[in-house]
C-alpha atoms as a PDB file:
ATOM      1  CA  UNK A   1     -69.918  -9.757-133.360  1.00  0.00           C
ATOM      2  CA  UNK A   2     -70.946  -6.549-131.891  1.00  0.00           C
ATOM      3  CA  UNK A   3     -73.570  -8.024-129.678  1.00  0.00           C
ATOM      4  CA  UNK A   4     -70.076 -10.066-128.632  1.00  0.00           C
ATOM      5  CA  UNK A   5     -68.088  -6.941-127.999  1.00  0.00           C
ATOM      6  CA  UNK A   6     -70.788  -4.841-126.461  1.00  0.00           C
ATOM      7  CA  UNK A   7     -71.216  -7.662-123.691  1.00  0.00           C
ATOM      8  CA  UNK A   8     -67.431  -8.350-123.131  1.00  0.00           C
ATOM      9  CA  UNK A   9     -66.794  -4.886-122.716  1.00  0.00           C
ATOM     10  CA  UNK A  10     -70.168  -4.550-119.924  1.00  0.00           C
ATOM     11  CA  UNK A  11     -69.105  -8.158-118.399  1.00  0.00           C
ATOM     12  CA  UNK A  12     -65.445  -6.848-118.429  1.00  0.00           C
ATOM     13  CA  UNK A  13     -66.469  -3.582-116.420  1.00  0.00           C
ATOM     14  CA  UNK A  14     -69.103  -4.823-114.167  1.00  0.00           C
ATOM     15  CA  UNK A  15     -66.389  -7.722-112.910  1.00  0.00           C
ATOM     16  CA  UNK A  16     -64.342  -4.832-111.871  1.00  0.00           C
ATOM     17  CA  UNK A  17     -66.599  -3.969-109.459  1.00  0.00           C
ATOM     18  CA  UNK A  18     -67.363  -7.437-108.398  1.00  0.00           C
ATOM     19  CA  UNK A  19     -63.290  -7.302-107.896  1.00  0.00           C
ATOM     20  CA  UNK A  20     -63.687  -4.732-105.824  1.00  0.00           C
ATOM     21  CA  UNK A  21     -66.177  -6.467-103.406  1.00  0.00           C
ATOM     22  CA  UNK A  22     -64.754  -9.796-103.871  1.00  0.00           C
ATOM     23  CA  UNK A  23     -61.137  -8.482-102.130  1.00  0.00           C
ATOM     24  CA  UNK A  24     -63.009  -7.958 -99.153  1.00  0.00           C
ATOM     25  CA  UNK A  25     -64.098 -11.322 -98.916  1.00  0.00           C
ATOM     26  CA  UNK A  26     -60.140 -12.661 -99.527  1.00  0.00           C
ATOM     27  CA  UNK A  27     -59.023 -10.732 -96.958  1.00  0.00           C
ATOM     28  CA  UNK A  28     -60.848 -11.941 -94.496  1.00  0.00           C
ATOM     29  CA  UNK A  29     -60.121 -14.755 -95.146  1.00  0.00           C
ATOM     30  CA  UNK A  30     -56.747 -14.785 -95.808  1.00  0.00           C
ATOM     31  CA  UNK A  31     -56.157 -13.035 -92.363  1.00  0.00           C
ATOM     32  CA  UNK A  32     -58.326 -15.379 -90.220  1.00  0.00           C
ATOM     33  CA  UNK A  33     -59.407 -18.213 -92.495  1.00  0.00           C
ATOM     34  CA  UNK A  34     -63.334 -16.950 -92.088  1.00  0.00           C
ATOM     35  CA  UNK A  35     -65.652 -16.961 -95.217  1.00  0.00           C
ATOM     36  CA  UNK A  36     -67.641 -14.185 -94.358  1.00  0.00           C
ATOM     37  CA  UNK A  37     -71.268 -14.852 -95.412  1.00  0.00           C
ATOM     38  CA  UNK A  38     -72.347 -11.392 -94.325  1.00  0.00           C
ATOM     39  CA  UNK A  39     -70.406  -9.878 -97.229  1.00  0.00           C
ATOM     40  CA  UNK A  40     -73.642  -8.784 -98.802  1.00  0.00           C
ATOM     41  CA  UNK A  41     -74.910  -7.056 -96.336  1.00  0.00           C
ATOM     42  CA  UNK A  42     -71.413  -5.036 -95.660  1.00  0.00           C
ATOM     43  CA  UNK A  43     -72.061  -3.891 -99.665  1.00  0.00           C
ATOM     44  CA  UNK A  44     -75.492  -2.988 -98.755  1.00  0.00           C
ATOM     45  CA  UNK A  45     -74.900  -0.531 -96.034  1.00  0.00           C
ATOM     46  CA  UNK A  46     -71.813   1.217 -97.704  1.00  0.00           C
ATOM     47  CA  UNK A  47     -74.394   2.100-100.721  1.00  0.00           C
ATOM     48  CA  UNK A  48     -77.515   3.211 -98.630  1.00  0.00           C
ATOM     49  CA  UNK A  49     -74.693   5.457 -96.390  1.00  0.00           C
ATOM     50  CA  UNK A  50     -73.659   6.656-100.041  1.00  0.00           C
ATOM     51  CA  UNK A  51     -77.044   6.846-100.914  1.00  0.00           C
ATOM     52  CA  UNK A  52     -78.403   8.903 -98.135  1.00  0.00           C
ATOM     53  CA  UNK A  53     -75.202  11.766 -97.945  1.00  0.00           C
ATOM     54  CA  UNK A  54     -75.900  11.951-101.609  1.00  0.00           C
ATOM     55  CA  UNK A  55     -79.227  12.633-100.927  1.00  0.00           C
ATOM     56  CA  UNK A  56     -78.844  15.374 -98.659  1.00  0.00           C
ATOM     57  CA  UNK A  57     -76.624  17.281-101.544  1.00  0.00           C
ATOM     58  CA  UNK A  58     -73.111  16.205-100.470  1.00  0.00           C
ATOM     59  CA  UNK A  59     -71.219  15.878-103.758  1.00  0.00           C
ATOM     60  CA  UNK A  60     -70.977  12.441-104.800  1.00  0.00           C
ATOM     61  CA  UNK A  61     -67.223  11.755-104.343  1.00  0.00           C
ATOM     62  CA  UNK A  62     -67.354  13.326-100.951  1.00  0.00           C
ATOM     63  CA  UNK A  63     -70.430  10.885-100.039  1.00  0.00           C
ATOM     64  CA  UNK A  64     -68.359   8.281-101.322  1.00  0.00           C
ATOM     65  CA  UNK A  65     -65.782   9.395 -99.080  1.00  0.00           C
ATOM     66  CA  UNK A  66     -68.167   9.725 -96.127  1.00  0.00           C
ATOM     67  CA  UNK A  67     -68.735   5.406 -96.865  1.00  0.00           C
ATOM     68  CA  UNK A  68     -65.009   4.844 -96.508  1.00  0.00           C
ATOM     69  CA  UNK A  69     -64.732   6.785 -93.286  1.00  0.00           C
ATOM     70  CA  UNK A  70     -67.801   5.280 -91.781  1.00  0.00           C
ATOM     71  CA  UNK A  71     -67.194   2.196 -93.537  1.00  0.00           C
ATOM     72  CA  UNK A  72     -63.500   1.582 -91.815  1.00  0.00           C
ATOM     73  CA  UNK A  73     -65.338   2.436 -88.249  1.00  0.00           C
ATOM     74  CA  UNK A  74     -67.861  -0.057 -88.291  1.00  0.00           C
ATOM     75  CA  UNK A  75     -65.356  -2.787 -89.744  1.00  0.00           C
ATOM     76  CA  UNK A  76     -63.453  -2.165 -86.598  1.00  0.00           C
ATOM     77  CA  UNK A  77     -66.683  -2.261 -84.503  1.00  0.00           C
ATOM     78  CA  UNK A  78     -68.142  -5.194 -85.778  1.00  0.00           C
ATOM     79  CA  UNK A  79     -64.745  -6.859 -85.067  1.00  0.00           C
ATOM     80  CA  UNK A  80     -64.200  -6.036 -82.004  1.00  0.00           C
ATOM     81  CA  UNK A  81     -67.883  -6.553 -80.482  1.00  0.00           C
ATOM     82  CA  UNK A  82     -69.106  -9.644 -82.652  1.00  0.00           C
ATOM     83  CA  UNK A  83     -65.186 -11.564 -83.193  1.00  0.00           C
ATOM     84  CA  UNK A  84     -62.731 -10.526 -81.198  1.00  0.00           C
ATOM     85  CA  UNK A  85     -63.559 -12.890 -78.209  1.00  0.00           C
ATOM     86  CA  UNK A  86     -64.113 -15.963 -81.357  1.00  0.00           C
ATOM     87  CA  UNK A  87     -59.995 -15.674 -81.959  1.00  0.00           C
ATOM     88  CA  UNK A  88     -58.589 -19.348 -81.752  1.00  0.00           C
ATOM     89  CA  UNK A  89     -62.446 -20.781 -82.028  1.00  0.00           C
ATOM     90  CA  UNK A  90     -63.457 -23.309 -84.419  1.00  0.00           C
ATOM     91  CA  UNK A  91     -63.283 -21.712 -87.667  1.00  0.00           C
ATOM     92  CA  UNK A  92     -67.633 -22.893 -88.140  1.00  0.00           C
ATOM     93  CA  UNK A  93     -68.343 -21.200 -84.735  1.00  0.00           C
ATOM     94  CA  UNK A  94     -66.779 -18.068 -86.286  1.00  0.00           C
ATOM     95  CA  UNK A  95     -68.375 -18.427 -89.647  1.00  0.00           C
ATOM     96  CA  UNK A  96     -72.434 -19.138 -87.792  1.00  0.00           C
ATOM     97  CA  UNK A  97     -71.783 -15.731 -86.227  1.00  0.00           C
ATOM     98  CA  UNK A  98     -70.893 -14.062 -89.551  1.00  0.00           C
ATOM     99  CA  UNK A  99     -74.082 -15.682 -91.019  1.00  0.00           C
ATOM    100  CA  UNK A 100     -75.988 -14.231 -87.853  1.00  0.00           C
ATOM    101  CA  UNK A 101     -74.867 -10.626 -88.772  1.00  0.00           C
ATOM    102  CA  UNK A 102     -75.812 -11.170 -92.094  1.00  0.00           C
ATOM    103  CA  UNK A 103     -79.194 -11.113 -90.969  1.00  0.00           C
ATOM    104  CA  UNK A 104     -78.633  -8.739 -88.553  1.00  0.00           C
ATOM    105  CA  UNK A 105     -77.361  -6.282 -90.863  1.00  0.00           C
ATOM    106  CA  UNK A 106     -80.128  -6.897 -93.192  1.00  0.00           C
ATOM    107  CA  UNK A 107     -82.467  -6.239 -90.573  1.00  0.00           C
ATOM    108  CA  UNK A 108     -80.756  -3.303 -89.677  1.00  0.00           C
ATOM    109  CA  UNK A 109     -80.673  -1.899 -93.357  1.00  0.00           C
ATOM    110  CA  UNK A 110     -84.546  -2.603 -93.863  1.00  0.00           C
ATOM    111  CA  UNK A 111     -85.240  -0.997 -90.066  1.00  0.00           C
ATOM    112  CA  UNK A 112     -84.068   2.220 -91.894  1.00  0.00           C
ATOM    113  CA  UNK A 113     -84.046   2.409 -94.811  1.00  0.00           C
ATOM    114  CA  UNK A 114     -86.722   0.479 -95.972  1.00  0.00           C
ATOM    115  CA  UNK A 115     -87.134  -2.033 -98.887  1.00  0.00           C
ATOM    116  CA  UNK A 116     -87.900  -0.262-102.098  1.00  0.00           C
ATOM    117  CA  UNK A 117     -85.666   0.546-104.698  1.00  0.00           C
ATOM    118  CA  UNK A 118     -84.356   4.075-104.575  1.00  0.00           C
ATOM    119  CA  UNK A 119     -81.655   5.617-107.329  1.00  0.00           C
ATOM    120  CA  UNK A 120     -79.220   8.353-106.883  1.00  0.00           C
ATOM    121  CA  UNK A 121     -80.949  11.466-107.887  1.00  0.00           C
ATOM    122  CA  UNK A 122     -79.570  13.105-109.985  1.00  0.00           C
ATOM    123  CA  UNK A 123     -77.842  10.763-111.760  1.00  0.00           C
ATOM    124  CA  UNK A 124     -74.158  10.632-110.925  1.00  0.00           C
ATOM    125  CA  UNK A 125     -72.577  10.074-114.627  1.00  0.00           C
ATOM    126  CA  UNK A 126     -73.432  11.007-118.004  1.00  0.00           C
ATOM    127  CA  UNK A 127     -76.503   8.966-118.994  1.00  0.00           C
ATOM    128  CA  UNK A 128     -75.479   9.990-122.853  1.00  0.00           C
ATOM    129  CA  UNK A 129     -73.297   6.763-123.763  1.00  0.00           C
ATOM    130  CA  UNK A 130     -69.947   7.036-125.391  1.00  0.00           C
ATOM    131  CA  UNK A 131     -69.688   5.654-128.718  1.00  0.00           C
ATOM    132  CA  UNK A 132     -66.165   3.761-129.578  1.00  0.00           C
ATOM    133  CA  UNK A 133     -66.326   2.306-133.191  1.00  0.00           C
ATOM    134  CA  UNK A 134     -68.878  -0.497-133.338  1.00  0.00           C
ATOM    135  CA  UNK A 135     -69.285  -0.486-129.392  1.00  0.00           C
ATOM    136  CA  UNK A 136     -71.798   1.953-127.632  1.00  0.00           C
ATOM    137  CA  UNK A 137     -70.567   2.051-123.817  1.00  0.00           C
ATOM    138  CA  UNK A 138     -73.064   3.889-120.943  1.00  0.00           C
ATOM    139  CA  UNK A 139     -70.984   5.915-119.002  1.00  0.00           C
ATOM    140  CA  UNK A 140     -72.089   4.615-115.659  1.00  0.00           C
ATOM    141  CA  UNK A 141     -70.156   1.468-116.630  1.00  0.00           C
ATOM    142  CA  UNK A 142     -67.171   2.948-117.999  1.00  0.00           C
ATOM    143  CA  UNK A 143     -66.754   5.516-114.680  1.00  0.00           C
ATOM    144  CA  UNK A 144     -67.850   2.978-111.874  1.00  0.00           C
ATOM    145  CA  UNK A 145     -65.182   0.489-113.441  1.00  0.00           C
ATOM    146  CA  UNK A 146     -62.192   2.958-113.688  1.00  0.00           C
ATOM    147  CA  UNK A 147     -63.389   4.059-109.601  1.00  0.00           C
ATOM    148  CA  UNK A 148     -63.188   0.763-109.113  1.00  0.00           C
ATOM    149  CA  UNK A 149     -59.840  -0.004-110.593  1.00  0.00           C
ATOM    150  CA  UNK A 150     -58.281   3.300-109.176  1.00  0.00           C
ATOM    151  CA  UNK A 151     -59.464   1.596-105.553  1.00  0.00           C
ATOM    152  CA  UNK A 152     -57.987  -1.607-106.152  1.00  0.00           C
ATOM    153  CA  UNK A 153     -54.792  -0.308-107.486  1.00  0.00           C
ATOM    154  CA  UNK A 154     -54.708   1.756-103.712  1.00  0.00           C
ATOM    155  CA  UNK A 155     -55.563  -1.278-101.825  1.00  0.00           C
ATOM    156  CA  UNK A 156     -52.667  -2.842-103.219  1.00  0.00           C
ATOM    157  CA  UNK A 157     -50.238  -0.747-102.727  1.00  0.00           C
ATOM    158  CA  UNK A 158     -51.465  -0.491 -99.185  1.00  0.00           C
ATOM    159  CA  UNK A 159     -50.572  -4.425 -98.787  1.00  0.00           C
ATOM    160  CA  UNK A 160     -47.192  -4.033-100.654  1.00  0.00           C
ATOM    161  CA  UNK A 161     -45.846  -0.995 -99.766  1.00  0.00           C
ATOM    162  CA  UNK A 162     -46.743  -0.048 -95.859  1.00  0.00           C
ATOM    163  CA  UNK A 163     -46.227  -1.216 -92.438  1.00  0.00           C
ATOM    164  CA  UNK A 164     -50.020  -2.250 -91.794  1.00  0.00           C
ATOM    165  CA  UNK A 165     -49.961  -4.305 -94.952  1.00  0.00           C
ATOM    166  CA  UNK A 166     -47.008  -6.384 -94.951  1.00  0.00           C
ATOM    167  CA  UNK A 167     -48.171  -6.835 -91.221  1.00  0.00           C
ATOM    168  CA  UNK A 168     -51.658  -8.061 -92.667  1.00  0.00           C
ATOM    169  CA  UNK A 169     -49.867 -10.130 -95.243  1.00  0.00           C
ATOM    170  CA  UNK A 170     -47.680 -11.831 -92.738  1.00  0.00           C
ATOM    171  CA  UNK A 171     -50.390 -12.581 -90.109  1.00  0.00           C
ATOM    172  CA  UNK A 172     -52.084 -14.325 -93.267  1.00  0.00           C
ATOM    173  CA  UNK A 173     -48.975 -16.657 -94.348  1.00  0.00           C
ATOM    174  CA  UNK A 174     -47.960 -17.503 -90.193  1.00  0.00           C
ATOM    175  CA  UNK A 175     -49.766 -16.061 -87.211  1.00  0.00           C
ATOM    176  CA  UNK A 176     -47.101 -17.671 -85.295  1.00  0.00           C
ATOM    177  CA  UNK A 177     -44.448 -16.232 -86.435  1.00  0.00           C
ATOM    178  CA  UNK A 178     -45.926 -12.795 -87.106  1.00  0.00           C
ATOM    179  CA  UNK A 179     -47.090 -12.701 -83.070  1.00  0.00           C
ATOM    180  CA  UNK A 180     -43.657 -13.712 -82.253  1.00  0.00           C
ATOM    181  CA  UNK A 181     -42.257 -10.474 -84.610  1.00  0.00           C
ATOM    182  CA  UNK A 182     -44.673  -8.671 -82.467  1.00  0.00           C
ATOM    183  CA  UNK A 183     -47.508  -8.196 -84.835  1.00  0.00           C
ATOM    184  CA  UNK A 184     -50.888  -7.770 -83.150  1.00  0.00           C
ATOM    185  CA  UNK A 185     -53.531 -10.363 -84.429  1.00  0.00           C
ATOM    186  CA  UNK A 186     -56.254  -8.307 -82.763  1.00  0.00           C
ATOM    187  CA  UNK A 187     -55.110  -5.723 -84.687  1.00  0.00           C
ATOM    188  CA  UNK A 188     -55.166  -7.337 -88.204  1.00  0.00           C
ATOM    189  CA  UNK A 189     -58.597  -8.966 -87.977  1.00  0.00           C
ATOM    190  CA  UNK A 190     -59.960  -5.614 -87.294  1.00  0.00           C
ATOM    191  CA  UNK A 191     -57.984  -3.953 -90.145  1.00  0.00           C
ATOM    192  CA  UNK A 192     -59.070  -6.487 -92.258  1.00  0.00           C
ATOM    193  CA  UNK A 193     -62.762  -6.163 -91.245  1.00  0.00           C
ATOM    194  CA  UNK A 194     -62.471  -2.299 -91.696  1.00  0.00           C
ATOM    195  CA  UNK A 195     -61.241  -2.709 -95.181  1.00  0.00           C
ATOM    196  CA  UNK A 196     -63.637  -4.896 -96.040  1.00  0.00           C
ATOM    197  CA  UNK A 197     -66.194  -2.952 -94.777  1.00  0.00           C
ATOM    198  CA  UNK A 198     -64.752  -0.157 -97.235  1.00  0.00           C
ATOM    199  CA  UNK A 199     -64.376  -2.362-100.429  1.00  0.00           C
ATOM    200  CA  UNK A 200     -67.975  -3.697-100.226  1.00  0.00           C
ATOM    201  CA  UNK A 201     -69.349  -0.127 -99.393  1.00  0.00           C
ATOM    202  CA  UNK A 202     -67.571   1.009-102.303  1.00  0.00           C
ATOM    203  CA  UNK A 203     -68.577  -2.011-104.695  1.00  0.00           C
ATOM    204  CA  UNK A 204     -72.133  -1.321-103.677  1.00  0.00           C
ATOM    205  CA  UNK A 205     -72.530   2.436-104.337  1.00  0.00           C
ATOM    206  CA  UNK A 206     -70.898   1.764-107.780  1.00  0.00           C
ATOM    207  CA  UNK A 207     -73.887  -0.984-108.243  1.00  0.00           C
ATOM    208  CA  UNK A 208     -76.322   0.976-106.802  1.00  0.00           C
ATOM    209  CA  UNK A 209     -75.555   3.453-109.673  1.00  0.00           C
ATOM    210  CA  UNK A 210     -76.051   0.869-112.796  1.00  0.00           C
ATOM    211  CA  UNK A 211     -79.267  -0.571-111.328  1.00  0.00           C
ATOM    212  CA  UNK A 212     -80.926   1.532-108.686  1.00  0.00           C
ATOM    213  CA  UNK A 213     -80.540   0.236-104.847  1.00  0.00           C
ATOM    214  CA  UNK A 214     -82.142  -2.054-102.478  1.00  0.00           C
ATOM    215  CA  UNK A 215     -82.153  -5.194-101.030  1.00  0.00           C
ATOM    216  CA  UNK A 216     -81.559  -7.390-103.463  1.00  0.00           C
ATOM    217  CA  UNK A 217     -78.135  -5.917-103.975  1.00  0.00           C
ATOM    218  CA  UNK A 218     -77.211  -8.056-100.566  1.00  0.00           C
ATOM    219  CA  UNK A 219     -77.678 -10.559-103.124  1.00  0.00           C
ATOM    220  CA  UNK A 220     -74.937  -9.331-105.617  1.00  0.00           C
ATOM    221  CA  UNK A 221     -72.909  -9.577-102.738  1.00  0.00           C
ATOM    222  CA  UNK A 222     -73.120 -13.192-102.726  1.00  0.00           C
ATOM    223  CA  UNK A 223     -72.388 -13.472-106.336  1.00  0.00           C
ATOM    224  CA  UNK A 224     -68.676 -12.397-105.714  1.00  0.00           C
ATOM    225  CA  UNK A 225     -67.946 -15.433-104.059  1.00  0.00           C
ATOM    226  CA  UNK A 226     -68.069 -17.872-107.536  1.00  0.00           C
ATOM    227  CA  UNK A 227     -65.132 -15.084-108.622  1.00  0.00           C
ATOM    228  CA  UNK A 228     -63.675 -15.640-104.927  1.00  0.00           C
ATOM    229  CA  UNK A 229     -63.371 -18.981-105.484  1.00  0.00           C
ATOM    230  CA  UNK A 230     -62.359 -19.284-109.099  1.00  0.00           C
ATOM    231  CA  UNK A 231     -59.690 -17.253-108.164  1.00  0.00           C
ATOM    232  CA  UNK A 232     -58.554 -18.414-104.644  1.00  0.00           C
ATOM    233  CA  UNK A 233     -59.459 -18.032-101.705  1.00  0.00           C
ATOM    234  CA  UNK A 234     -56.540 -16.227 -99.890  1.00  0.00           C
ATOM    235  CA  UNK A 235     -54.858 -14.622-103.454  1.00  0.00           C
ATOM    236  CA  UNK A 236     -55.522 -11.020-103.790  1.00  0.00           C
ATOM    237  CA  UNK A 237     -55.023 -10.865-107.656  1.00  0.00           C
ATOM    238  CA  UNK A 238     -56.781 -13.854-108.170  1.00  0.00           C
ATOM    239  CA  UNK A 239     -59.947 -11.814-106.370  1.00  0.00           C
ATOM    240  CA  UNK A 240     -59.184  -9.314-109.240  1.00  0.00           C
ATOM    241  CA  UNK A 241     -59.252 -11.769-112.099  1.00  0.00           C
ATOM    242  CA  UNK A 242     -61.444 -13.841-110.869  1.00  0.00           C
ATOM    243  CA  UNK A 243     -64.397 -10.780-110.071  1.00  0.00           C
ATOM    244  CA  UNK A 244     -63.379  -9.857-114.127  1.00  0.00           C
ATOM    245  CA  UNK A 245     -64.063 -13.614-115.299  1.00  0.00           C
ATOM    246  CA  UNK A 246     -67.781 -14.120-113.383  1.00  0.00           C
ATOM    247  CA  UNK A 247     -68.550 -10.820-114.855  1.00  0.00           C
ATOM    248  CA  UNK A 248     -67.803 -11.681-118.446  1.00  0.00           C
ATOM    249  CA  UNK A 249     -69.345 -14.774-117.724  1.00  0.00           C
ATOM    250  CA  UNK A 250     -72.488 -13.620-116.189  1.00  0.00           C
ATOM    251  CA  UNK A 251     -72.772 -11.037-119.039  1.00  0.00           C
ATOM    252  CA  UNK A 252     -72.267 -13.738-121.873  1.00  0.00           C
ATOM    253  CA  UNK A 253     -74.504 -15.878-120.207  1.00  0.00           C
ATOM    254  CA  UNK A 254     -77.315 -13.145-119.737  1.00  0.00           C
ATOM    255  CA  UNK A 255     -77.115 -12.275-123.898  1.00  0.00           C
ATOM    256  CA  UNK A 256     -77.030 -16.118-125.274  1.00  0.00           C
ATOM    257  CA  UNK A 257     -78.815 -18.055-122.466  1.00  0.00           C
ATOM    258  CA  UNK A 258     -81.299 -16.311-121.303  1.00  0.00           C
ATOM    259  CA  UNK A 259     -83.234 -16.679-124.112  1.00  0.00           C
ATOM    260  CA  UNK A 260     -83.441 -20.668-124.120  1.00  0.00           C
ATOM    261  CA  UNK A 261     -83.800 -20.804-120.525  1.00  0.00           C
ATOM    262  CA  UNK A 262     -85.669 -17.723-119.022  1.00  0.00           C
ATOM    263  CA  UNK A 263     -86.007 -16.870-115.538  1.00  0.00           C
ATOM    264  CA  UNK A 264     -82.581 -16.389-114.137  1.00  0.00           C
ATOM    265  CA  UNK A 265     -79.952 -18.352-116.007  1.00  0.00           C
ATOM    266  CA  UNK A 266     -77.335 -14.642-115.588  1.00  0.00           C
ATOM    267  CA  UNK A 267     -77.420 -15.254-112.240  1.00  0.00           C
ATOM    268  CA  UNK A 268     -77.247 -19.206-111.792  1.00  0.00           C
ATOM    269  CA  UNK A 269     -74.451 -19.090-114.394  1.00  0.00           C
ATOM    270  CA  UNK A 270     -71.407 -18.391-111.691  1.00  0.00           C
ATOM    271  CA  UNK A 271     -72.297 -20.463-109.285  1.00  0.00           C
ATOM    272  CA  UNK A 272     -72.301 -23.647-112.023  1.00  0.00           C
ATOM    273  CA  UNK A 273     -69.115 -22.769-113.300  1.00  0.00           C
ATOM    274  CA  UNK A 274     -68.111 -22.706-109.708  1.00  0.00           C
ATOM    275  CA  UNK A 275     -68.924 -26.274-109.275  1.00  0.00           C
ATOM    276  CA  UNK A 276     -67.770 -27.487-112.598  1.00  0.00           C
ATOM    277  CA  UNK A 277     -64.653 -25.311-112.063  1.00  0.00           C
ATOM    278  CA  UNK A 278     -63.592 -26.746-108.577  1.00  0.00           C
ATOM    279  CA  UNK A 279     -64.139 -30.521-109.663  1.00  0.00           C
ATOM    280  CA  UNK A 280     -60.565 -30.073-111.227  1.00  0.00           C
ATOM    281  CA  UNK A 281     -59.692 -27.214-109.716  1.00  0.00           C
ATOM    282  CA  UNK A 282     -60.407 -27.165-106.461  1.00  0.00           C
ATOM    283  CA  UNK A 283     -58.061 -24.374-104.863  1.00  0.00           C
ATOM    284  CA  UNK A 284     -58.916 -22.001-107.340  1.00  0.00           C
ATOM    285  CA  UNK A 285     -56.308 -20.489-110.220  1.00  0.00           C
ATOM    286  CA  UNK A 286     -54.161 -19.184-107.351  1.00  0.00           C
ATOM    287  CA  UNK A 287     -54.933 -20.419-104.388  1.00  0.00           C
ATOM    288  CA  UNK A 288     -52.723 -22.258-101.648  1.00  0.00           C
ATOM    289  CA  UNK A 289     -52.553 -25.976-102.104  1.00  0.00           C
ATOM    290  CA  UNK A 290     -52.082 -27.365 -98.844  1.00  0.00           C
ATOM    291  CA  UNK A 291     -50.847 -30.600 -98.918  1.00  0.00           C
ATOM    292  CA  UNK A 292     -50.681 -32.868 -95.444  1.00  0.00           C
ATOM    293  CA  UNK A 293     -48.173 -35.294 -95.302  1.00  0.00           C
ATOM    294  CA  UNK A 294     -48.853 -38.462 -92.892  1.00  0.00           C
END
């Protein structure tokens, strides 16, 4: 029962991060209908930009703050030079071109800074654990998941609560009728992309802390999108639950699997839930049905 506990509680606050990274993928797509496949590589650069301010001997919530800023500015650039002429496209035209700046990106990230793993230095948090009853908790998990809840709870607020959000929020229910209120599409997409940008960086830096960085965390990346999809596509809390669920899952899976079928099983274990799960679900636990009538 404590093994139980001990990997609830890790799967509980390592899917709080994947929450974090797995909002930028819904709002892409709930603001343009585009599954970003370069998601990955948006979570890698926020965590080497982390990485390398940190580095120098900027504090670690001002490097973190450093991501953000540069995070939001190439979200708006990569909108405006790689998308912004795709608006009205075929959706797969726009989708091949995110797939051609995830390998871009990766390039970019291995151009600089290179492929081996590298850690923050000196550690960030605490390595001493914190001990509550029968569960021992490392404090790397406990801080990166109340960052990453603190983050979510602002990007919420930002879509309830101001002008730029509801204007996001309507542009995602009907562009028509948001252009005709005078909402700027142009102006959305890129919002969305900056945001994105933002989330992932975030979501990576607080990875980069529990298991060192480098490329492979491109890869972690990709493993938000089983909690995308369990939770829906275009719902914003379902990103939340769902990014809590595949980490639970993944965690479970790692400490009772693994050792009847080595070699992986943690990390195949979302993505066959994923394809179990959307055999009877296949919009996800909160996701719009869209029914066509004829």
């Amino acid at each position: 029962m404590d093994v139980f506990l001990m990997t609830l509680t890790t799967g509980i606050m390592v899917g709080g991060i994947y929450a974090l990274i797995a909002l930028g993928w819904v709002l892409i797509y709930k603001c343009s209908g585009v599954l970003n496949l370069a998601m990955g590589e948006l979570t890698l650069i926020g965590a080497y930009v982390s990485l390398s301010f940190y580095s120098m001997g900027v504090p670690f919530l001002l490097s973190l703050l450093f991501s953000l800023i540069i995070g939001f500015v190439l979200g708006v650039l990569t909108e405006r030079i790689f998308l912004d002429r795709l608006i009205g496209e075929p959706i797969l035209s726009v989708i091949m071109v995110t797939v051609g700046l995830s390998f871009f990106f990766k390039g970019i990230v291995e151009l600089i800074w290179g492929t081996d793993t590298r850690v923050f230095t000196p550690a960030v948090f605490p390595l001493e654990p914190i001990q509550i009853g029968p569960l021992v908790i490392g404090q790397v998990y406990l801080w990166s998941f109340v960052a990453a809840i603190l983050l979510l709870v602002i990007f919420v607020g930002f879509f309830q609560y101001t002008r730029w959000g509801l204007a996001m929020q309507a542009t995602a229910d009907d562009e028509m009728a948001a252009l005709s209120l005078g909402v700027s599409a142009r102006f959305v997409y890129a919002t969305a992309w900056a945001i994105a940008f933002m989330a992932a960086g975030v979501g990576g830096t607080l990875l980069g802390n529990i298991n060192g960085l480098n490329i492979s965390v491109g890869y972690l990346g990709l493993l938000v999108l089983p909690a995308v999809v369990l939770g829906g596509l275009n719902s914003v809390p379902g990103a939340i639950m769902g990014g809590i669920i595949i980490g639970v899952l993944q965690n479970l899976a790692g400490a009772y699997l693994d050792k009847y079928f080595p070699g992986g099983v943690k990390e195949i274990a979302p993505f066959v839930f994923m394809v179990i799960f959307l055999l009877f679900k296949p919009y996800g636990l909160w996701g719009w049905e869209r029914i066509e009538r004829v």
